[in-house]
C-alpha atoms as a PDB file:
ATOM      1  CA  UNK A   1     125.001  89.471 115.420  1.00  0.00           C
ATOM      2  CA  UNK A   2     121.896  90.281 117.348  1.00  0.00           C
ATOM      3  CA  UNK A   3     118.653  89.404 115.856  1.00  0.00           C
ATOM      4  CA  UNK A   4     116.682  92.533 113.510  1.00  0.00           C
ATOM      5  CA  UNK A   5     114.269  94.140 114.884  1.00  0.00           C
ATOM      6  CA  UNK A   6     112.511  94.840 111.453  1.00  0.00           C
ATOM      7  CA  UNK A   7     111.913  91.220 109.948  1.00  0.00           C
ATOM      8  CA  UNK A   8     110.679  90.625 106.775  1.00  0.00           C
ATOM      9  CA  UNK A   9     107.403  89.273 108.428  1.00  0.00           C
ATOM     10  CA  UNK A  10     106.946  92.854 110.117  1.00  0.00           C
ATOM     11  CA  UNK A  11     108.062  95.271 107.179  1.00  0.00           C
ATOM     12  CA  UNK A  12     106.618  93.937 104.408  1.00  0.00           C
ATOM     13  CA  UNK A  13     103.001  93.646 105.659  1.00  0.00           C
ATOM     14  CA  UNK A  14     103.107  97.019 106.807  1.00  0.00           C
ATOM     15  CA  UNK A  15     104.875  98.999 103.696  1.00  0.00           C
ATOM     16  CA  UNK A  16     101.923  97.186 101.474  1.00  0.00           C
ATOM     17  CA  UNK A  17      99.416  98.096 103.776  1.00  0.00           C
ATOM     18  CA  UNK A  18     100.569 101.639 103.799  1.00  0.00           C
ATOM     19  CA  UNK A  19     101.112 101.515  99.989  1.00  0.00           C
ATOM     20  CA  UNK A  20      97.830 100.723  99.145  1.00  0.00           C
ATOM     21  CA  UNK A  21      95.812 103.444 101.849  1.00  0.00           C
ATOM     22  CA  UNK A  22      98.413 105.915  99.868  1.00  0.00           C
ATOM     23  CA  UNK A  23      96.595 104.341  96.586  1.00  0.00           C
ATOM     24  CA  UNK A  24      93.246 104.844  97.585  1.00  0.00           C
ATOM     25  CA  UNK A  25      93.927 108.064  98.859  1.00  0.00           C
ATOM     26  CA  UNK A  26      95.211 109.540  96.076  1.00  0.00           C
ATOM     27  CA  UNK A  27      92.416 107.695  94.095  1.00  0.00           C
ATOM     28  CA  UNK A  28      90.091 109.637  96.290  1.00  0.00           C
ATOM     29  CA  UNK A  29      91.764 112.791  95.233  1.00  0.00           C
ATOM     30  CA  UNK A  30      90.941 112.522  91.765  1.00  0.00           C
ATOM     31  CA  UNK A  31      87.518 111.510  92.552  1.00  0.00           C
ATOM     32  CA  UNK A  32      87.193 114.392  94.131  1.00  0.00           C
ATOM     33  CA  UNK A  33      88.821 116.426  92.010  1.00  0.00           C
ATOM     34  CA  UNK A  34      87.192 115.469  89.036  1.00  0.00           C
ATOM     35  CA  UNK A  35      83.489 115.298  90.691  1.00  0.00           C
ATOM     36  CA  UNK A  36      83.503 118.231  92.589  1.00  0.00           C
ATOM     37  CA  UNK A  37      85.764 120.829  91.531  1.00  0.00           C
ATOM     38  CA  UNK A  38      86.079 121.866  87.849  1.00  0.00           C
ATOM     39  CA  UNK A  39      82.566 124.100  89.283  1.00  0.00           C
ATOM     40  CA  UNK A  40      85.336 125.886  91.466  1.00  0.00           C
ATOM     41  CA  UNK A  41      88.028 126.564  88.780  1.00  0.00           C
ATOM     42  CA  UNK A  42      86.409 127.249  85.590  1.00  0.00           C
ATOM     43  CA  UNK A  43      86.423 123.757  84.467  1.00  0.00           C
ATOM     44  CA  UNK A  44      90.035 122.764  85.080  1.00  0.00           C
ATOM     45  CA  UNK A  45      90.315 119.619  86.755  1.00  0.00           C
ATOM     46  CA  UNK A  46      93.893 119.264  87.708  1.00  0.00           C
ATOM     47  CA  UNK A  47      96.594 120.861  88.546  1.00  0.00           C
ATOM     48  CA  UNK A  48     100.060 120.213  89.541  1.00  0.00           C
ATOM     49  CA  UNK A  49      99.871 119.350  93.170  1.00  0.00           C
ATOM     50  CA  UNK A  50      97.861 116.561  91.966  1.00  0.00           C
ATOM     51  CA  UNK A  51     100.584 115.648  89.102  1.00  0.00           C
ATOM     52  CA  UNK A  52     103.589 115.882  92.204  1.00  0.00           C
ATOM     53  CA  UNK A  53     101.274 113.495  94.232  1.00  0.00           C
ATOM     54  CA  UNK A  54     101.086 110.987  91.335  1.00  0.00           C
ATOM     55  CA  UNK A  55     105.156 111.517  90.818  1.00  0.00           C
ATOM     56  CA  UNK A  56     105.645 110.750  94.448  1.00  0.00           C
ATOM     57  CA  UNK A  57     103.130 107.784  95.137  1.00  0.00           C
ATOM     58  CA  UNK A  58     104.748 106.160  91.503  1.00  0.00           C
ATOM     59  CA  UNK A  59     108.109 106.331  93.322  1.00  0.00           C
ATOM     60  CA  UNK A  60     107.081 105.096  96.668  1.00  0.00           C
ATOM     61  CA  UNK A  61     105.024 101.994  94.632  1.00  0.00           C
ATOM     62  CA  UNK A  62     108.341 101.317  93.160  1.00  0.00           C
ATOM     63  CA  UNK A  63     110.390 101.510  96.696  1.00  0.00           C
ATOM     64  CA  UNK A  64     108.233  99.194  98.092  1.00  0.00           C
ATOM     65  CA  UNK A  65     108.292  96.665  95.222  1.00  0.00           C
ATOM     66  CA  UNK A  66     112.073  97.208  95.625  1.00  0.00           C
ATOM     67  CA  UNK A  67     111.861  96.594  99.321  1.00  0.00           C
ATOM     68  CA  UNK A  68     109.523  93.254  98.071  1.00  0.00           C
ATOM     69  CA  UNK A  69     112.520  92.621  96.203  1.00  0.00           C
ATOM     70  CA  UNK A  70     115.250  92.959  98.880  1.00  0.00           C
ATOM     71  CA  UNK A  71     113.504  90.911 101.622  1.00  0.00           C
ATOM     72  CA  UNK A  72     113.068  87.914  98.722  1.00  0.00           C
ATOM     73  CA  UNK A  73     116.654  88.168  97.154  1.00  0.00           C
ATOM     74  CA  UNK A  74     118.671  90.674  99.281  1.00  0.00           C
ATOM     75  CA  UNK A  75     119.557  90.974 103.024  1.00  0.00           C
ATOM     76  CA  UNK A  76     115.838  92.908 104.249  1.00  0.00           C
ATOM     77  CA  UNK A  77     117.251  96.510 104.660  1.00  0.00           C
ATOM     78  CA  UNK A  78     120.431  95.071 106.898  1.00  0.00           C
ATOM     79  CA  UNK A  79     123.952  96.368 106.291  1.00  0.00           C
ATOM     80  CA  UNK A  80     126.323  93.870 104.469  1.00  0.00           C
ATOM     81  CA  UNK A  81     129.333  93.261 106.075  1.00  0.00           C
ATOM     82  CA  UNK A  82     131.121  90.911 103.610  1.00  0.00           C
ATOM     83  CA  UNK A  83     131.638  88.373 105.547  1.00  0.00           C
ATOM     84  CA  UNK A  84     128.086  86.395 107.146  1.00  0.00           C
ATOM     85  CA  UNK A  85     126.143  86.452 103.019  1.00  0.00           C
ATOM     86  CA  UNK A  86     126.144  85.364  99.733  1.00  0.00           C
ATOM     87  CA  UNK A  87     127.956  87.191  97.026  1.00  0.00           C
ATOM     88  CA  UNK A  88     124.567  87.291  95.178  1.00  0.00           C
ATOM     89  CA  UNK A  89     122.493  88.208  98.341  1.00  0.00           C
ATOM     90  CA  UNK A  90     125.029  91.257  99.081  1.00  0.00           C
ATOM     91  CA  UNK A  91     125.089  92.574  95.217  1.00  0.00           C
ATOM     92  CA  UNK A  92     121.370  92.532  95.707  1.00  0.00           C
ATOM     93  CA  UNK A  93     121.795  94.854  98.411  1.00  0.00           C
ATOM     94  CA  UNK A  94     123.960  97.013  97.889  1.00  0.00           C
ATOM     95  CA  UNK A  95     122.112  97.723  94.463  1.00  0.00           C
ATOM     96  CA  UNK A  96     118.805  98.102  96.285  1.00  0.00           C
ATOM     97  CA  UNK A  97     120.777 100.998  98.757  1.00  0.00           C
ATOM     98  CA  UNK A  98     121.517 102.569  95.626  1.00  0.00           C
ATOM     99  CA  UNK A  99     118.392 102.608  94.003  1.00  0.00           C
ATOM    100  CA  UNK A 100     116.558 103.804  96.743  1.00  0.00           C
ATOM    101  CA  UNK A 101     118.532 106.391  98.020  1.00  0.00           C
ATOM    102  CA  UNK A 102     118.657 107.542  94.222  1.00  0.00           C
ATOM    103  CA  UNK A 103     115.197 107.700  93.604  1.00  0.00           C
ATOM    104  CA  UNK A 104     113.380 108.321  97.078  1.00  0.00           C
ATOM    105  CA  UNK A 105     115.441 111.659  96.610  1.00  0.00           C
ATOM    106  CA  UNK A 106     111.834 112.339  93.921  1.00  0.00           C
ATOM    107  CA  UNK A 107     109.165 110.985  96.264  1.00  0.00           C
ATOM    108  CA  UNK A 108     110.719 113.132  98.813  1.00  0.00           C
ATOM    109  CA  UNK A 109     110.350 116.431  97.179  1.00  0.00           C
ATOM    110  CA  UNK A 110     107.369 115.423  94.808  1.00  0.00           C
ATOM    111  CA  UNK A 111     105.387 115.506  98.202  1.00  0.00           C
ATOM    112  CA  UNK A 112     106.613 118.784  99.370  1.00  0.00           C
ATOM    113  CA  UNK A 113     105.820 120.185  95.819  1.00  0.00           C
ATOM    114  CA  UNK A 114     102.184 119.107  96.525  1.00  0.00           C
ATOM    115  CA  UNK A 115     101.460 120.296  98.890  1.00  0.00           C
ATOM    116  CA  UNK A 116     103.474 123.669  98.366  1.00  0.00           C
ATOM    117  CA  UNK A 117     101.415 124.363  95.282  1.00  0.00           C
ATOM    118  CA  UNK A 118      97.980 123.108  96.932  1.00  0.00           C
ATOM    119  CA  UNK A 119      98.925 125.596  99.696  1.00  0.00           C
ATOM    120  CA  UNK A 120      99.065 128.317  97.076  1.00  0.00           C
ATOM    121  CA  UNK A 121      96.161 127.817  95.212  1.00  0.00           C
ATOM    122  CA  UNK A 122      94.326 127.406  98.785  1.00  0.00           C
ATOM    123  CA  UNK A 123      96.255 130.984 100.246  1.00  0.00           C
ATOM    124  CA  UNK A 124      96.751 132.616  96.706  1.00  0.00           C
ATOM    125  CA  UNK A 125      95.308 135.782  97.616  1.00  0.00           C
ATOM    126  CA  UNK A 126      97.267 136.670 100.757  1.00  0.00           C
ATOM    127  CA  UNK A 127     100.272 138.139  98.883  1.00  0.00           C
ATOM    128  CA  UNK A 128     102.949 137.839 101.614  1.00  0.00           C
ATOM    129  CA  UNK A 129     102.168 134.089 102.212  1.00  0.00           C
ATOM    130  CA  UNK A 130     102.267 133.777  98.006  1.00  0.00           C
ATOM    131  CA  UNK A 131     105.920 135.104  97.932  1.00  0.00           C
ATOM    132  CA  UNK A 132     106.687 133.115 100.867  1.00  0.00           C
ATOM    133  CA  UNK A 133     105.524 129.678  99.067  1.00  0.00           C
ATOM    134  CA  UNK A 134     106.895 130.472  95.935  1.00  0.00           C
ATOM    135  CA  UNK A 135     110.234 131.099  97.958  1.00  0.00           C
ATOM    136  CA  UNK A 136     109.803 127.224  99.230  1.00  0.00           C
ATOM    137  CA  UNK A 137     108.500 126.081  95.814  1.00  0.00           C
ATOM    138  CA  UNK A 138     111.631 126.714  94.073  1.00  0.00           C
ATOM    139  CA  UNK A 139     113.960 125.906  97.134  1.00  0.00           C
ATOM    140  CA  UNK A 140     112.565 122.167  97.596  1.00  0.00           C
ATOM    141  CA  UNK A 141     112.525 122.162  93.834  1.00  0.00           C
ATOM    142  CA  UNK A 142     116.515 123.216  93.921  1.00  0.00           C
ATOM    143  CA  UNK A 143     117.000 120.536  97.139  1.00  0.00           C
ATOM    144  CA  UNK A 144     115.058 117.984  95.119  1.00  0.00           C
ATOM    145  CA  UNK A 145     117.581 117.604  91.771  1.00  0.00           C
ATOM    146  CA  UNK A 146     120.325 118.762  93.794  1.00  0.00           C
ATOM    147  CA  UNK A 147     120.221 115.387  96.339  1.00  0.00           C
ATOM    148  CA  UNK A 148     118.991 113.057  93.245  1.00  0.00           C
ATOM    149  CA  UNK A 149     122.308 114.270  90.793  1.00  0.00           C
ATOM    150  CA  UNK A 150     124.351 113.816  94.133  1.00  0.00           C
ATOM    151  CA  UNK A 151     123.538 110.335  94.769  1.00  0.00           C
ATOM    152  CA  UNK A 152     123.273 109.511  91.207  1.00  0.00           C
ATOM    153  CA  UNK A 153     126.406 110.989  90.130  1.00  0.00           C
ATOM    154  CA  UNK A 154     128.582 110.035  94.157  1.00  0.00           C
ATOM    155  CA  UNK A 155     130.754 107.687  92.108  1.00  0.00           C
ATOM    156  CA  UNK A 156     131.029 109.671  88.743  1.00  0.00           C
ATOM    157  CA  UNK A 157     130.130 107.919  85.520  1.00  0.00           C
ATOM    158  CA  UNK A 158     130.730 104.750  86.978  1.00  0.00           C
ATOM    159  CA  UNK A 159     127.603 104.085  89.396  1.00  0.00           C
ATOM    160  CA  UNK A 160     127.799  99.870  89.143  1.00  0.00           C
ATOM    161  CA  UNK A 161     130.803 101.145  91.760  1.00  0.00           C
ATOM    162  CA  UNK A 162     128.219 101.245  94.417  1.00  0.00           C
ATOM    163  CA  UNK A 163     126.814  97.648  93.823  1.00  0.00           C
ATOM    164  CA  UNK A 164     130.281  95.958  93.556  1.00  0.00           C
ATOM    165  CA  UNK A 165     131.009  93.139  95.364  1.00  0.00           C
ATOM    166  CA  UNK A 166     134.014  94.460  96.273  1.00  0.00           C
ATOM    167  CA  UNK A 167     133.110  97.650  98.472  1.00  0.00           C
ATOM    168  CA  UNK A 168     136.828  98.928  98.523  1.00  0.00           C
ATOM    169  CA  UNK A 169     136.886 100.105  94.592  1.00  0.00           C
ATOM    170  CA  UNK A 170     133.738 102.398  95.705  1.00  0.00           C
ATOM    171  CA  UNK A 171     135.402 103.821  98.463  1.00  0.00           C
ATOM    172  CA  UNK A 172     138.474 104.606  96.532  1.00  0.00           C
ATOM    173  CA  UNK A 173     136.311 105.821  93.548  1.00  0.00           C
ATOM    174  CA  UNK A 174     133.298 107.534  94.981  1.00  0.00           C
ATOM    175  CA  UNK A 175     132.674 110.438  97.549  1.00  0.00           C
ATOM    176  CA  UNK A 176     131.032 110.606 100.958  1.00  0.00           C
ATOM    177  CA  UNK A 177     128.343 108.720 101.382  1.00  0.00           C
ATOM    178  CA  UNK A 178     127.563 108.641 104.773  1.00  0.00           C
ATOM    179  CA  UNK A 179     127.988 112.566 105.253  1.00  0.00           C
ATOM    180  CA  UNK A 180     125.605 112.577 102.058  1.00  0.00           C
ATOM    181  CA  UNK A 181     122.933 111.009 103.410  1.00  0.00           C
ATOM    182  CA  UNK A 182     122.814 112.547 106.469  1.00  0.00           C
ATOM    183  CA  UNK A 183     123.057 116.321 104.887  1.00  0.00           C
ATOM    184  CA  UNK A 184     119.924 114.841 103.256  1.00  0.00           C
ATOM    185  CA  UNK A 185     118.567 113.324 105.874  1.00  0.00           C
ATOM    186  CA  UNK A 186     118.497 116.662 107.959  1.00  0.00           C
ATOM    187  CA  UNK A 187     117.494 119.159 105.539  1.00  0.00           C
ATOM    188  CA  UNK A 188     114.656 117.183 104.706  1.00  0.00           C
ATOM    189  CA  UNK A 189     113.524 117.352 108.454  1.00  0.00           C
ATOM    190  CA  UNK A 190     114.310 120.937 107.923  1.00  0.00           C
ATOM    191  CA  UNK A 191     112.189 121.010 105.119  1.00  0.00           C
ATOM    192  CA  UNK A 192     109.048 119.096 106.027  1.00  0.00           C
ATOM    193  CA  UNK A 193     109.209 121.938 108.917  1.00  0.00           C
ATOM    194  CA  UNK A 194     108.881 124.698 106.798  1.00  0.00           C
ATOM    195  CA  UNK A 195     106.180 123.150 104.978  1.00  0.00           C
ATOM    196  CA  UNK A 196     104.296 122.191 107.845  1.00  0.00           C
ATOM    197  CA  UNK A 197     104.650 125.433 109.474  1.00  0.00           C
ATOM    198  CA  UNK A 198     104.013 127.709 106.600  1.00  0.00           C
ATOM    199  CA  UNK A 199      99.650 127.566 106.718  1.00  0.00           C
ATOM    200  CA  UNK A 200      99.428 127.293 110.385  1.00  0.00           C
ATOM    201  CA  UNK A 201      99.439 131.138 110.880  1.00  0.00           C
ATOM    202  CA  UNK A 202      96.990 131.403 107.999  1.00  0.00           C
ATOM    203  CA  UNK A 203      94.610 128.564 108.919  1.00  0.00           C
ATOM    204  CA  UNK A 204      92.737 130.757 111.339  1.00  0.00           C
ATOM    205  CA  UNK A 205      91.361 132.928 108.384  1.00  0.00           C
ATOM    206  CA  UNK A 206      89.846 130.237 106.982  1.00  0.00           C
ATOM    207  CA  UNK A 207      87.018 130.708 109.846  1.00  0.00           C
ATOM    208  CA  UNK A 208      86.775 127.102 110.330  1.00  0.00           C
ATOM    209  CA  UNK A 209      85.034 125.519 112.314  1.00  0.00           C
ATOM    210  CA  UNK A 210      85.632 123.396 115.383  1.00  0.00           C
ATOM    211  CA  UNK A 211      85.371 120.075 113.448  1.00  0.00           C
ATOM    212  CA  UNK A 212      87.056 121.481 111.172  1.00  0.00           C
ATOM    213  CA  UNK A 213      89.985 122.596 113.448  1.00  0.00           C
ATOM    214  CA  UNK A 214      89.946 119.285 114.495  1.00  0.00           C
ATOM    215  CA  UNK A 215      90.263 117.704 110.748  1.00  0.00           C
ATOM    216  CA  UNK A 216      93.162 119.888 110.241  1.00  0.00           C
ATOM    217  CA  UNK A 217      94.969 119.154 113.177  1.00  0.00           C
ATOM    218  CA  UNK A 218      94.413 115.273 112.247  1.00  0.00           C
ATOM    219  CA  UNK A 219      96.420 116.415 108.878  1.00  0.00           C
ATOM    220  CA  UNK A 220      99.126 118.121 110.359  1.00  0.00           C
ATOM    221  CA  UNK A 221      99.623 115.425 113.119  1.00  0.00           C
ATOM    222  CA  UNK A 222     100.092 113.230 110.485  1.00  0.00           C
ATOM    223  CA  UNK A 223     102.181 115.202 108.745  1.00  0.00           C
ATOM    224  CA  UNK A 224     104.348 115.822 111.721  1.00  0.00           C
ATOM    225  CA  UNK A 225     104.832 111.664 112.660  1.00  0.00           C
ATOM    226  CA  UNK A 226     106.390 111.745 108.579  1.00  0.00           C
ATOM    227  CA  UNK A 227     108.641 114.591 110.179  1.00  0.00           C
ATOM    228  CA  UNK A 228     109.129 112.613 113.451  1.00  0.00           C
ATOM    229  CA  UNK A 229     110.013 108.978 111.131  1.00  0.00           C
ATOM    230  CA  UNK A 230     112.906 111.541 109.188  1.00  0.00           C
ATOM    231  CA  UNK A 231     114.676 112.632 112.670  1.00  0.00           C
ATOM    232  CA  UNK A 232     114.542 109.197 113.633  1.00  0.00           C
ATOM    233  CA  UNK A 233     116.242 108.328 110.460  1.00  0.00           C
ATOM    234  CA  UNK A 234     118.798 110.948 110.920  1.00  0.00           C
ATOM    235  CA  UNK A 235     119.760 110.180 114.490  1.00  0.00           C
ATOM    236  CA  UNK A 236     120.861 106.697 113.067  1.00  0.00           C
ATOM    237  CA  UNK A 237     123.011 108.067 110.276  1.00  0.00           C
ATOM    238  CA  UNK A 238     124.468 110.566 112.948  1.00  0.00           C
ATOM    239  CA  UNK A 239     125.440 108.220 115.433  1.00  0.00           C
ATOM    240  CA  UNK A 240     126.430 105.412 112.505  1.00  0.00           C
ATOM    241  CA  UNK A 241     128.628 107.634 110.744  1.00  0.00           C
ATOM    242  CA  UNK A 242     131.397 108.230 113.038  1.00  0.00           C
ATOM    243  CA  UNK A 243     131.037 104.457 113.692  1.00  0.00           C
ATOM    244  CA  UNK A 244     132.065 103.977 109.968  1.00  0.00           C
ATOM    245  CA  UNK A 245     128.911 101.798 109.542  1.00  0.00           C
ATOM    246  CA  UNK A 246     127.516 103.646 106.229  1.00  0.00           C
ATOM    247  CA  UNK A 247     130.844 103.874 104.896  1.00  0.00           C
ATOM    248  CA  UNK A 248     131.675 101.729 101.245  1.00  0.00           C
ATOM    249  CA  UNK A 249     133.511  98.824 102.688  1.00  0.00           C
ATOM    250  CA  UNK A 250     132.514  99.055 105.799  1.00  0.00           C
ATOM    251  CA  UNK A 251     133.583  95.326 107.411  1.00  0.00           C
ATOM    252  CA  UNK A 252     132.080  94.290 111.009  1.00  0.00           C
ATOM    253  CA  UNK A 253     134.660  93.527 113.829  1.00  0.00           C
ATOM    254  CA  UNK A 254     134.678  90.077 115.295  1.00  0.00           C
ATOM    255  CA  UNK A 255     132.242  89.579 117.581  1.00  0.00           C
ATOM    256  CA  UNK A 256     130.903  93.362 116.879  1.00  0.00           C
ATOM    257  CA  UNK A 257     127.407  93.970 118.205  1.00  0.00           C
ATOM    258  CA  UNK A 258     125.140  96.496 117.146  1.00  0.00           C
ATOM    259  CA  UNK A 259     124.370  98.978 119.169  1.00  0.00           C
ATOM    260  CA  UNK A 260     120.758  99.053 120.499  1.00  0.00           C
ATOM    261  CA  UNK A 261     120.100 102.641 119.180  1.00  0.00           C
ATOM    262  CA  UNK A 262     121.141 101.173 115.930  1.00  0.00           C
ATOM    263  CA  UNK A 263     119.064  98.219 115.838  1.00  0.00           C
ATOM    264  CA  UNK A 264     115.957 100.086 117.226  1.00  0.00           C
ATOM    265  CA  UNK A 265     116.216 103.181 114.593  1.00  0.00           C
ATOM    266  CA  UNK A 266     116.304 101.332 111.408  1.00  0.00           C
ATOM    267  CA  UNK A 267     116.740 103.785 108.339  1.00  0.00           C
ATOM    268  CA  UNK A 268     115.413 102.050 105.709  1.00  0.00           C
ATOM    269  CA  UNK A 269     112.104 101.691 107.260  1.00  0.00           C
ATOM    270  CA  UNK A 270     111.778 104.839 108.814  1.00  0.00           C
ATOM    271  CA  UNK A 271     112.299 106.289 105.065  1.00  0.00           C
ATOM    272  CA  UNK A 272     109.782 104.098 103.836  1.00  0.00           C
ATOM    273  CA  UNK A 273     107.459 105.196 106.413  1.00  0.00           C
ATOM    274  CA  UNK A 274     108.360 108.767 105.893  1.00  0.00           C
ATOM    275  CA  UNK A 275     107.654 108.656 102.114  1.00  0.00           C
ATOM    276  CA  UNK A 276     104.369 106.337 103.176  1.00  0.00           C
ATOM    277  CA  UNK A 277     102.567 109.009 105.978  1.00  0.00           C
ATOM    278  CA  UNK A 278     104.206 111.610 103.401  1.00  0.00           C
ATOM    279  CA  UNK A 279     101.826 110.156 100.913  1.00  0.00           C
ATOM    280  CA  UNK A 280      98.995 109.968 103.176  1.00  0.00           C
ATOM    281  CA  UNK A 281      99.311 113.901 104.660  1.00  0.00           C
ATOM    282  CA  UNK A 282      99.266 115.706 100.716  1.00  0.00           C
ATOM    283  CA  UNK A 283      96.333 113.577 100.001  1.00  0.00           C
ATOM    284  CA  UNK A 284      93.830 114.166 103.175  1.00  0.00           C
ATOM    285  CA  UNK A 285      93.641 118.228 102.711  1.00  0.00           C
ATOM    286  CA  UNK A 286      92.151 117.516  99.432  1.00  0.00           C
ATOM    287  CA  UNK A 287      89.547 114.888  99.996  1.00  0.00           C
ATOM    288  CA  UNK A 288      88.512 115.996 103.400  1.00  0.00           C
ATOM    289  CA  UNK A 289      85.177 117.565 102.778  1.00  0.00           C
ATOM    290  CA  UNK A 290      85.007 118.772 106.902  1.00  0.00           C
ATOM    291  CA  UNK A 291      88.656 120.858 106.089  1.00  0.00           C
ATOM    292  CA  UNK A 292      87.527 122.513 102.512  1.00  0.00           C
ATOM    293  CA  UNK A 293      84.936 121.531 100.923  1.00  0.00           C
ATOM    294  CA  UNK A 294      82.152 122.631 102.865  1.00  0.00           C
ATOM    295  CA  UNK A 295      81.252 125.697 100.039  1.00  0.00           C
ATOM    296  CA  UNK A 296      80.623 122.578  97.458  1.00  0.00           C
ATOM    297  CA  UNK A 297      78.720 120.048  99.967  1.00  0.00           C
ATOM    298  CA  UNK A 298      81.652 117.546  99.147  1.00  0.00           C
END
């Protein structure tokens, strides 16, 4: 088996890292939001993009403790093939693939949500770009559940299916997994599109400024390398699925090596680090006094 290109060593160091910008960040948000704003809004001080930012940063603390978890006591993010680990290293595993496909399903959309609704307190008064972001609100909204009853429920009322030693029992007892995750996979690229696109052909009434123009494109660049991580993420599970590598009981041929584009697109960290700049993108149009803020000297 050739060698991961994601150690422990690398990963780790890097999803705390981005974890804890994400927490200051967001902890930036609410400085600013609770400083600087309630003059704005009649002396509200939140509102639910902030409460779908704290949902989505809470769920992508708990992947990465989870991820903590898996490179201690599991197999780092690398697919079990029954035959080269432990029986307790590859039950750790295959219950950290389920929890985190189960739950990133919530930072995934909690993020979207965000930013949708910051978007529509931000545009509120153009009416056609209001019907178009409510449109998107409840669609992610519908995608969001949707993807997290999917996963949750792929093996009926019997989930511990998924984590079995014994792989063959889930894929006698439980759907499609592989062509689940990469119908989520893709219509989350399709989604972090839309939202991306959506303000870009209202931006320009803002009258902003050059720096300011330049501030926003630093957000939306950032929001399009989360994009970038999640077609990364899907080429894997497109060209792995036919391979029957993200199949339940999936069992590597002797002497089987892994492909390069396999070993070099890694989907476990490209989710993380979708979910991480993810974090980063709904949090810098709210604490960037150069992009907003300018009316309230922030």
């Amino acid at each position: 088996m050739a060698a991961t290109l994601y150690p422990p060593a690398l990963t780790i160091p890097l999803y705390a890292i981005f974890t804890a910008i994400g927490i200051i960040l967001t902890s930036l948000r609410f400085w600013v939001r609770l400083s600087y704003e309630p003059r704005l809004y009649n002396g509200r001080k939140l509102y639910l993009d902030d409460l779908f930012i704290v949902l989505g940063l809470l769920v992508t603390c708990s992947c990465t403790g989870i991820q903590f978890h898996n490179a201690i006591d599991g197999a780092s993010g690398e697919v079990v093939t029954g035959g080269h680990v432990k029986s307790e290293v590859a039950i750790v595993e295959h219950k950290v693939d389920f929890t985190m496909i189960v739950i990133e399903k919530l930072s995934f959309g909690a993020v979207k949500l965000s930013l949708l609704y910051f978007y529509r307190r931000l545009f509120g008064n153009m009416g056609h770009f209001k019907r178009i972001n409510n449109l998107l609100i409840w669609l992610v909204a519908l995608w969001t559940v949707s993807f997290f009853l999917a996963d949750l429920l792929l093996c009926g009322l019997h989930p511990e299916l998924q984590w079995a030693l014994d792989q063959m029992l889930a894929r006698k007892g439980c759907g499609d997994k592989g062509g689940l995750l990469i119908a989520f996979a893709a219509t989350s690229v399709l989604t972090d599109g839309a939202v991306l696109l959506l303000p870009l052909l209202y931006v320009q009434k803002l009258k902003l400024r050059h720096s300011e123009m330049i501030a926003v494109s630093v957000i939306f660049t950032l929001g399009g390398l989360s994009t970038v991580a999640g077609v990364l993420r899907t080429i894997f599970l497109c060209v792995a699925y036919p391979m029957g590598r993200i199949t339940f009981g999936w069992v590597a041929p002797p002497f089987d090596e892994t492909p390069l584009i396999l070993r070099v697109f890694n989907p476990t960290f490209f989710a993380m680090l979708e979910m991480l700049l993810g974090v980063w993108a709904a949090n810098l149009p709210v604490i960037s006094p150069l992009v907003f803020f300018r009316k309230v000297g922030v």
